[in-house]
N, C-alpha and C. Protein backbone atom coordinates (compact mmCIF):
# COMPACT_ATOMS: atom_id res chain seq x y z
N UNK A 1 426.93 14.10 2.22
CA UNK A 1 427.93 13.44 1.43
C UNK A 1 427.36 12.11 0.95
N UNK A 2 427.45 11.74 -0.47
CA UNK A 2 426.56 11.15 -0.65
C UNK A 2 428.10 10.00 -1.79
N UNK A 3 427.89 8.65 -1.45
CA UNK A 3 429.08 7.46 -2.04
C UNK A 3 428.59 6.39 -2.40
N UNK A 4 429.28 6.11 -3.31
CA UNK A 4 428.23 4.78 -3.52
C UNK A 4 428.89 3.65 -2.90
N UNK A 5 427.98 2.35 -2.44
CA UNK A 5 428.23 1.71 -1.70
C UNK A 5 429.01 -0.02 -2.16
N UNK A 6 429.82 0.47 -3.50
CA UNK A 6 430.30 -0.85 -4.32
C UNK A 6 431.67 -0.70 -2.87
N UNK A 7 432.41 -1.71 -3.01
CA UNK A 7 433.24 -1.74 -2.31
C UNK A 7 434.52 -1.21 -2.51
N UNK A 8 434.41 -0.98 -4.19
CA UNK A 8 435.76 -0.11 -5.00
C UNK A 8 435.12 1.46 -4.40
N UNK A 9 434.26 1.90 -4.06
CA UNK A 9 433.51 3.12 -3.61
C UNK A 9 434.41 3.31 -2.22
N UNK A 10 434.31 1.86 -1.92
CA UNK A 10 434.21 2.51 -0.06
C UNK A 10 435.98 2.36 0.31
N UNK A 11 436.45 1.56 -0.32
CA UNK A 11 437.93 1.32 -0.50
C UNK A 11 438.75 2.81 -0.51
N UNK A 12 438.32 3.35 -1.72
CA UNK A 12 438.79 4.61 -2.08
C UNK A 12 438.18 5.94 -1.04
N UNK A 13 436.86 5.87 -0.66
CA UNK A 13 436.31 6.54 0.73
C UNK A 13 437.63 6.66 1.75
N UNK A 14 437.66 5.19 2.32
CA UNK A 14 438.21 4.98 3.42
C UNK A 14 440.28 5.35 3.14
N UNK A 15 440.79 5.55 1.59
CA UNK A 15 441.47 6.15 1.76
C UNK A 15 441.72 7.73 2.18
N UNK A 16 440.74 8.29 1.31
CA UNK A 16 440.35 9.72 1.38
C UNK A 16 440.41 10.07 3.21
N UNK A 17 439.73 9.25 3.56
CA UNK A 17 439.46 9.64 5.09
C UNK A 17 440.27 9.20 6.16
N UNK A 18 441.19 8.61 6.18
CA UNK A 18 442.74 8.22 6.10
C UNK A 18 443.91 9.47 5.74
N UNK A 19 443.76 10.19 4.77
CA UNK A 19 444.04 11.51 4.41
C UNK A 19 443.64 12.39 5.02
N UNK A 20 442.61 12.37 5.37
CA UNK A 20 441.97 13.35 5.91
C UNK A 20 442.11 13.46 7.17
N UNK A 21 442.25 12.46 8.27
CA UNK A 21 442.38 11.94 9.30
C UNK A 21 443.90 12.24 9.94
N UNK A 22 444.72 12.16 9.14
CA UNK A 22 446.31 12.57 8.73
C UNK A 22 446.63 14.12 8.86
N UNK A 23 446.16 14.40 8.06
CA UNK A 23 446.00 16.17 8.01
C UNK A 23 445.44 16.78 9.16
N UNK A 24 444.35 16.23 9.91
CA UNK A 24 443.94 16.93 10.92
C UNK A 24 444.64 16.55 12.29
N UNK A 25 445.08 15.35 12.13
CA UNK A 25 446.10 15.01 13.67
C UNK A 25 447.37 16.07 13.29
N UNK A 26 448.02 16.53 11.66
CA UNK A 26 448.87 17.21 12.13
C UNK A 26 449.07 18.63 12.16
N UNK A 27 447.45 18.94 11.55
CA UNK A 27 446.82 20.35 12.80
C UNK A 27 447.03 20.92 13.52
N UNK A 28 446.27 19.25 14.26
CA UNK A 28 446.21 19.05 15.77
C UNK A 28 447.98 19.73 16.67
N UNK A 29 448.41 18.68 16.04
CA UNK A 29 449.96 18.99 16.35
C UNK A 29 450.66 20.72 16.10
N UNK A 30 450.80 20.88 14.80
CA UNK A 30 450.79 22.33 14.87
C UNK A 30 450.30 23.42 15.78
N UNK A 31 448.92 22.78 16.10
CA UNK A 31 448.76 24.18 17.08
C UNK A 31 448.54 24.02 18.41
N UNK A 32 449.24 22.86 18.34
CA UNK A 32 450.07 22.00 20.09
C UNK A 32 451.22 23.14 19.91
N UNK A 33 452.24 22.71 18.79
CA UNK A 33 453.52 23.64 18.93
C UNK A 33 453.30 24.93 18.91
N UNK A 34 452.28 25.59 18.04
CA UNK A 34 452.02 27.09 18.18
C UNK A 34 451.62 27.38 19.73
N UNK A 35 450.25 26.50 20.24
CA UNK A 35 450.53 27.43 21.91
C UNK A 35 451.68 27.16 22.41
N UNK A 36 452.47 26.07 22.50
CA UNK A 36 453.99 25.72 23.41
C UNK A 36 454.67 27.14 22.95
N UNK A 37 454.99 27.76 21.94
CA UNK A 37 455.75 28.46 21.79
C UNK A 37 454.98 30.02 22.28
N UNK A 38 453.62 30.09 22.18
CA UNK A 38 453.38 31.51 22.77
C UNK A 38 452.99 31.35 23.76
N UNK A 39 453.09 30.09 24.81
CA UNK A 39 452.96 29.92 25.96
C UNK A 39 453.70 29.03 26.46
N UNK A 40 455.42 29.51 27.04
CA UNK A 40 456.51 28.52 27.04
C UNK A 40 456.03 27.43 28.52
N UNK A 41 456.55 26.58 28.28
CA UNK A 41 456.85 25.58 29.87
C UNK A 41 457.80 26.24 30.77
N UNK A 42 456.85 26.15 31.68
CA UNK A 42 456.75 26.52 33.05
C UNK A 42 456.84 28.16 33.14
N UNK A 43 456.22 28.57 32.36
CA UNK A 43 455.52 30.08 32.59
C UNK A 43 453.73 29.73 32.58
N UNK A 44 453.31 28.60 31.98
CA UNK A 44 451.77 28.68 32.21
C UNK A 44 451.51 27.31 33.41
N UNK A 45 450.00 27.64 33.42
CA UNK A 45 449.31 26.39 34.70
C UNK A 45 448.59 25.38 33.77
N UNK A 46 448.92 25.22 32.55
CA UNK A 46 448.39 24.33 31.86
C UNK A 46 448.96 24.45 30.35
N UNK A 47 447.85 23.21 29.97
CA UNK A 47 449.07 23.13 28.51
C UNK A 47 447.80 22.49 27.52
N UNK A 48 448.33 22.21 26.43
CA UNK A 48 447.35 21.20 25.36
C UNK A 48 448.14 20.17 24.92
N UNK A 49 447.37 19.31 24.89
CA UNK A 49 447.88 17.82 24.56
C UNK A 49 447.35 16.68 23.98
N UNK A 50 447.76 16.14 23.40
CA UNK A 50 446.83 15.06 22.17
C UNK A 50 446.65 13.76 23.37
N UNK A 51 445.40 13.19 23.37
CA UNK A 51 444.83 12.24 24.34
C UNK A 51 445.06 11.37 23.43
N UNK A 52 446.26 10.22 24.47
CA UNK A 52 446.89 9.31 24.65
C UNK A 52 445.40 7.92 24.34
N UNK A 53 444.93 8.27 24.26
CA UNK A 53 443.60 6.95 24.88
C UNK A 53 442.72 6.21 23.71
N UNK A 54 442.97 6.82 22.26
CA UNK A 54 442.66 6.68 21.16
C UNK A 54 440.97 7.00 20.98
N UNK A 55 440.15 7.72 22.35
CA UNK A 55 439.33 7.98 22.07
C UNK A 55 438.40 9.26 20.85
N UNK A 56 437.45 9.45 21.23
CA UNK A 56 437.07 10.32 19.64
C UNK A 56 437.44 11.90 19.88
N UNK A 57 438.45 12.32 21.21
CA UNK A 57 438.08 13.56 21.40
C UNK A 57 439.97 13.46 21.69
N UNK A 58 440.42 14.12 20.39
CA UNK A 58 442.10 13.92 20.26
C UNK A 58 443.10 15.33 21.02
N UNK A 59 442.40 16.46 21.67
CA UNK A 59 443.22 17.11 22.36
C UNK A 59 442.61 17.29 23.15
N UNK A 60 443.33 18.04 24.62
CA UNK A 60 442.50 17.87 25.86
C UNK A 60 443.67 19.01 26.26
N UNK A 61 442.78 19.79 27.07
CA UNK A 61 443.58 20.46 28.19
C UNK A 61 444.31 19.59 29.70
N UNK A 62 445.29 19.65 29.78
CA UNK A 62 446.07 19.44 31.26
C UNK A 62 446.84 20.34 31.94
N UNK A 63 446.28 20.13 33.26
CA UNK A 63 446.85 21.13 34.56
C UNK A 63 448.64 20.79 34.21
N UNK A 64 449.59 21.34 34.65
CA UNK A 64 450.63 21.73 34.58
C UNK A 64 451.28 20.78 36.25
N UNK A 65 452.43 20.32 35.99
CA UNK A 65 452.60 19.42 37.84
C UNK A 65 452.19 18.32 37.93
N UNK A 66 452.68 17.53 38.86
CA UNK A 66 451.59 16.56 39.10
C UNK A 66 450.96 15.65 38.31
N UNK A 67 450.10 15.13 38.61
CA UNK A 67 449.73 14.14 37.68
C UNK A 67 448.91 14.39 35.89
N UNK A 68 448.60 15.70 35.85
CA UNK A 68 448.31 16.43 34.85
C UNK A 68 446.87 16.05 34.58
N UNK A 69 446.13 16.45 35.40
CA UNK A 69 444.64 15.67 35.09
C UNK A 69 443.90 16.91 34.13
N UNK A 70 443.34 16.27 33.22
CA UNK A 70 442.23 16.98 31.95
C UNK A 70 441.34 18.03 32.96
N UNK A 71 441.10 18.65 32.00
CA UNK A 71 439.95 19.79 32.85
C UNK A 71 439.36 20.56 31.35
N UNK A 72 438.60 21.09 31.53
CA UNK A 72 438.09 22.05 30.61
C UNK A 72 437.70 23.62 31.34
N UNK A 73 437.87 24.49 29.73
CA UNK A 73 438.66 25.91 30.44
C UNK A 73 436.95 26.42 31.59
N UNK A 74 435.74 26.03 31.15
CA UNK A 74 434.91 26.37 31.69
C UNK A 74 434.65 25.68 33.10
N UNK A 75 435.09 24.29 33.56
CA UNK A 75 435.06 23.98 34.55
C UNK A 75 436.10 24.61 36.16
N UNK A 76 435.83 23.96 36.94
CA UNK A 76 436.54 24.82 38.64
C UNK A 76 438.44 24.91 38.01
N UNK A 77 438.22 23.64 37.49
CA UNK A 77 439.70 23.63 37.01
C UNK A 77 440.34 25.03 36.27
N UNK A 78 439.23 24.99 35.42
CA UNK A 78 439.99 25.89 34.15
C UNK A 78 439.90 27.68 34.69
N UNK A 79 438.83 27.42 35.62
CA UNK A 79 438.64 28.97 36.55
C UNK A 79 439.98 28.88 37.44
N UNK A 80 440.16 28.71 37.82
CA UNK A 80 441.45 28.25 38.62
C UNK A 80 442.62 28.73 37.55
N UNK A 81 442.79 27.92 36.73
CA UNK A 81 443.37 28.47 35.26
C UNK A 81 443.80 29.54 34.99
N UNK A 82 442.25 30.02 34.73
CA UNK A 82 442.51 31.65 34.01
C UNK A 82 442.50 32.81 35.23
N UNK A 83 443.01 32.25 36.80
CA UNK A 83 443.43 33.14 37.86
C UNK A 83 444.84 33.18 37.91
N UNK A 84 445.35 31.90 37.10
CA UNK A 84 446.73 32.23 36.92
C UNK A 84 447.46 33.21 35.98
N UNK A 85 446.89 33.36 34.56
CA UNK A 85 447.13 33.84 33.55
C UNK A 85 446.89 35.11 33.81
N UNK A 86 447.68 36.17 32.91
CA UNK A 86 447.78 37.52 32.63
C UNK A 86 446.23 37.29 32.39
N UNK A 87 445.99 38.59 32.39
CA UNK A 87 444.35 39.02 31.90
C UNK A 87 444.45 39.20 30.15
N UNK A 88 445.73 39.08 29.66
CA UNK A 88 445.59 39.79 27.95
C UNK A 88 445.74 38.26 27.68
N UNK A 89 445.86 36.91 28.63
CA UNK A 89 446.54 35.77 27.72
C UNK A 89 445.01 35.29 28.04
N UNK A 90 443.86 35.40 28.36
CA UNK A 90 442.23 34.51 28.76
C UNK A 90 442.13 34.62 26.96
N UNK A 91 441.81 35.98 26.96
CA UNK A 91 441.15 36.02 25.61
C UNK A 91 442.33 34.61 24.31
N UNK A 92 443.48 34.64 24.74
CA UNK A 92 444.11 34.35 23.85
C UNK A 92 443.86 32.12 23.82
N UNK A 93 443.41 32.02 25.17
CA UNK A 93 443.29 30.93 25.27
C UNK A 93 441.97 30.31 25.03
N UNK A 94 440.78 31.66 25.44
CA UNK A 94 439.54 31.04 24.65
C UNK A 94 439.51 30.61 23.22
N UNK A 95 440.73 31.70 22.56
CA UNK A 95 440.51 31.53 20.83
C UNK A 95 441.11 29.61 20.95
N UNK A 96 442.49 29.40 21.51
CA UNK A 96 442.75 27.79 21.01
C UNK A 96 441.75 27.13 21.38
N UNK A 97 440.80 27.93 22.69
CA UNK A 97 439.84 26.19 22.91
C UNK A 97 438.88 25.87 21.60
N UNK A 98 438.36 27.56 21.13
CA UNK A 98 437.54 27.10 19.98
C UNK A 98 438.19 26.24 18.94
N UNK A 99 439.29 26.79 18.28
CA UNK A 99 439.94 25.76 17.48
C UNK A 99 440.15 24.36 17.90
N UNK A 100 440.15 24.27 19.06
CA UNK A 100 440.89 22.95 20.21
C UNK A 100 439.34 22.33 19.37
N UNK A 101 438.53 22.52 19.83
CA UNK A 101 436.95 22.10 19.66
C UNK A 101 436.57 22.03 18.39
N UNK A 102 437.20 22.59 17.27
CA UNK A 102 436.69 22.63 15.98
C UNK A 102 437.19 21.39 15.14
N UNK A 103 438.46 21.85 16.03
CA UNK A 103 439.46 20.31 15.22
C UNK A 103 439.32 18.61 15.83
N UNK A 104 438.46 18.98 17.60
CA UNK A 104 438.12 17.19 17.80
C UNK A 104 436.87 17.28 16.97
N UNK A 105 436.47 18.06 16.59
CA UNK A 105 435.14 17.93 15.95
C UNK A 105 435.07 16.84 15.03
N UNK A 106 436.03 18.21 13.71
CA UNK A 106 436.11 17.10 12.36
C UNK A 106 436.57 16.34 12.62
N UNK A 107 437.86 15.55 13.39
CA UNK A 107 439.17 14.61 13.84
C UNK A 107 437.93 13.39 14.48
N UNK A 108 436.72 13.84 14.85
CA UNK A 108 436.25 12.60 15.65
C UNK A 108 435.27 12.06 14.53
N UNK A 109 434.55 13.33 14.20
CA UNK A 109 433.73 12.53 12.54
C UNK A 109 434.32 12.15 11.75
N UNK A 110 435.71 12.37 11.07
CA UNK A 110 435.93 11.54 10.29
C UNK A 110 436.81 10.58 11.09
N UNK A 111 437.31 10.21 12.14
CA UNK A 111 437.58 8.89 12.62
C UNK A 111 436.38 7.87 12.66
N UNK A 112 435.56 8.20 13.06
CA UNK A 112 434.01 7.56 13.41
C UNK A 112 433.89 6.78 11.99
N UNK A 113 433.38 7.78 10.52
CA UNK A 113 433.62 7.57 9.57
C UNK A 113 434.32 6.63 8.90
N UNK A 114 435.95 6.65 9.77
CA UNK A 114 436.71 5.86 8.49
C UNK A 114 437.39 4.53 9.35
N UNK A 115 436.22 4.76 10.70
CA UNK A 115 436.11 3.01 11.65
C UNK A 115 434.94 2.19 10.76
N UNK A 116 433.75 3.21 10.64
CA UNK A 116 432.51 2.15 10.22
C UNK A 116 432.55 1.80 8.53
N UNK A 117 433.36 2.56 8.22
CA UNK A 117 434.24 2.23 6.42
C UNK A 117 434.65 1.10 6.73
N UNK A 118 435.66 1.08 7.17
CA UNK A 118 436.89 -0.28 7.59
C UNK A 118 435.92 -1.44 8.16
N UNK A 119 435.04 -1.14 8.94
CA UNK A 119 433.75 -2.28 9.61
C UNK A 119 433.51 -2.89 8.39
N UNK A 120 432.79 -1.92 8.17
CA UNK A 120 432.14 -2.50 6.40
C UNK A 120 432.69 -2.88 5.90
N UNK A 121 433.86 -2.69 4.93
CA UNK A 121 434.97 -3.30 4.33
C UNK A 121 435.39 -4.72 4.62
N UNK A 122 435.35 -4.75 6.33
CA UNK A 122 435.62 -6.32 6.73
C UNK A 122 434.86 -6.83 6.34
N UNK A 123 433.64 -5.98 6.95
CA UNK A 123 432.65 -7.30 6.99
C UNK A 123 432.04 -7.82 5.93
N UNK A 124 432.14 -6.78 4.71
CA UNK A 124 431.66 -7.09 2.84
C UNK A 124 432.63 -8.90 2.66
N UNK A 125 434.22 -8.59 3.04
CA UNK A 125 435.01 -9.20 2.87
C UNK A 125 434.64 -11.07 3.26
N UNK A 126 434.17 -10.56 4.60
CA UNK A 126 433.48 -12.14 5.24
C UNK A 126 432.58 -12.47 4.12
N UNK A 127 431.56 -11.78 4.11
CA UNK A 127 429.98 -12.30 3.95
C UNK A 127 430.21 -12.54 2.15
N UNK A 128 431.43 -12.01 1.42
CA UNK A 128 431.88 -12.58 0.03
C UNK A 128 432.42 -13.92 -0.21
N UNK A 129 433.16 -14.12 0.70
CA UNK A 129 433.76 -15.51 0.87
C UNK A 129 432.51 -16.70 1.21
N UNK A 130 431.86 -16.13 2.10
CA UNK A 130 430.65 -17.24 2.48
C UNK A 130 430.00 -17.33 1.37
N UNK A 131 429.65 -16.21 0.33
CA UNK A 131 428.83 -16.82 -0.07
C UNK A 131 429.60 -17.11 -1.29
N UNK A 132 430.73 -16.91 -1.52
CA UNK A 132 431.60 -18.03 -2.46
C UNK A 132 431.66 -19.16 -2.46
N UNK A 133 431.17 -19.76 -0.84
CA UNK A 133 431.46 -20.87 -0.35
C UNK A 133 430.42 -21.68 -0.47
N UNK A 134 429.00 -21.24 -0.78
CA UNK A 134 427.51 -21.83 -1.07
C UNK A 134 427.41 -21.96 -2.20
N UNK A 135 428.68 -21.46 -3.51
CA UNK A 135 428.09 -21.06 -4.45
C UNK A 135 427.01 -20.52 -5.17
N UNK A 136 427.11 -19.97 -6.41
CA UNK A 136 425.98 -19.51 -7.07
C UNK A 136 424.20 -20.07 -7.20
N UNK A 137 424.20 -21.19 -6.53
CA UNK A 137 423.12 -21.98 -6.56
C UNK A 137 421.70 -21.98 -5.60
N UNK A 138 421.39 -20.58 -5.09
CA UNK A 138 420.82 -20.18 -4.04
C UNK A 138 419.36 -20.28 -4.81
N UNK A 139 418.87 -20.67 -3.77
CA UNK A 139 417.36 -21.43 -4.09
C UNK A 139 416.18 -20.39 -4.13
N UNK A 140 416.54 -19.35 -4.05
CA UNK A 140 415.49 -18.10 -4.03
C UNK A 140 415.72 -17.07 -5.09
């Protein structure tokens, strides 16, 4: 992907990816409500859930009870997991992890993306003023 780097460029970038960023949290959400509904509360040992923590990885599996600690379906946790589940619902839960995984994918590149946009953006913003502030009269 290739932008040019005027600041009317990156302005309009960093809306796009803002949009974009939008659309995939409510994805994200959608197919939070799609498993809740083909996998009601308190018929499963776990659930999906958007991580609270604003880090780059926006859904996470949690154990069901208790304090609800993250696990992933391949770790002791998630074996544990899929000893609870029917044998016809594994297959059905490997398919959300791939999606689960497809969507922090894009959701974390373009967050990443439309942090070091906004960086830039500030920081164009500083380093314009300063040198508004030396005026035009630079000796080189």
């Amino acid at each position: 992907m290739s932008h040019s780097y005027t600041v009317a460029a990156q302005r309009k970038l960093r809306q796009e990816l803002a949009q974009r960023v939008e659309a995939l949290n409510l994805e994200a959400h959608s197919m939070i409500d799609e498993f809740n509904r083909q996998f009601p509360r308190g018929r499963r040992p776990a659930y999906l859930a958007m991580n609270p923590d604003g880090s780059l990885t926006a859904m996470r599996w949690r154990l069901s009870g208790g304090n609800n600690p993250r696990f992933e379906l391949w770790d002791t946790d998630g074996q544990a997991v899929r000893q609870q589940l029917p044998e016809l619902a594994w297959p059905v839960w490997v398919e959300f992890e791939v999606r689960r995984q497809d969507l922090n994918h894009q959701l974390a590149v373009a967050l990443y993306e439309l942090q070091r946009v906004s960086k830039w953006l500030d920081q164009r913003g500083h380093v314009t003023r300063l040198r508004e502030s030396v005026g035009n009269d630079v000796p080189f």
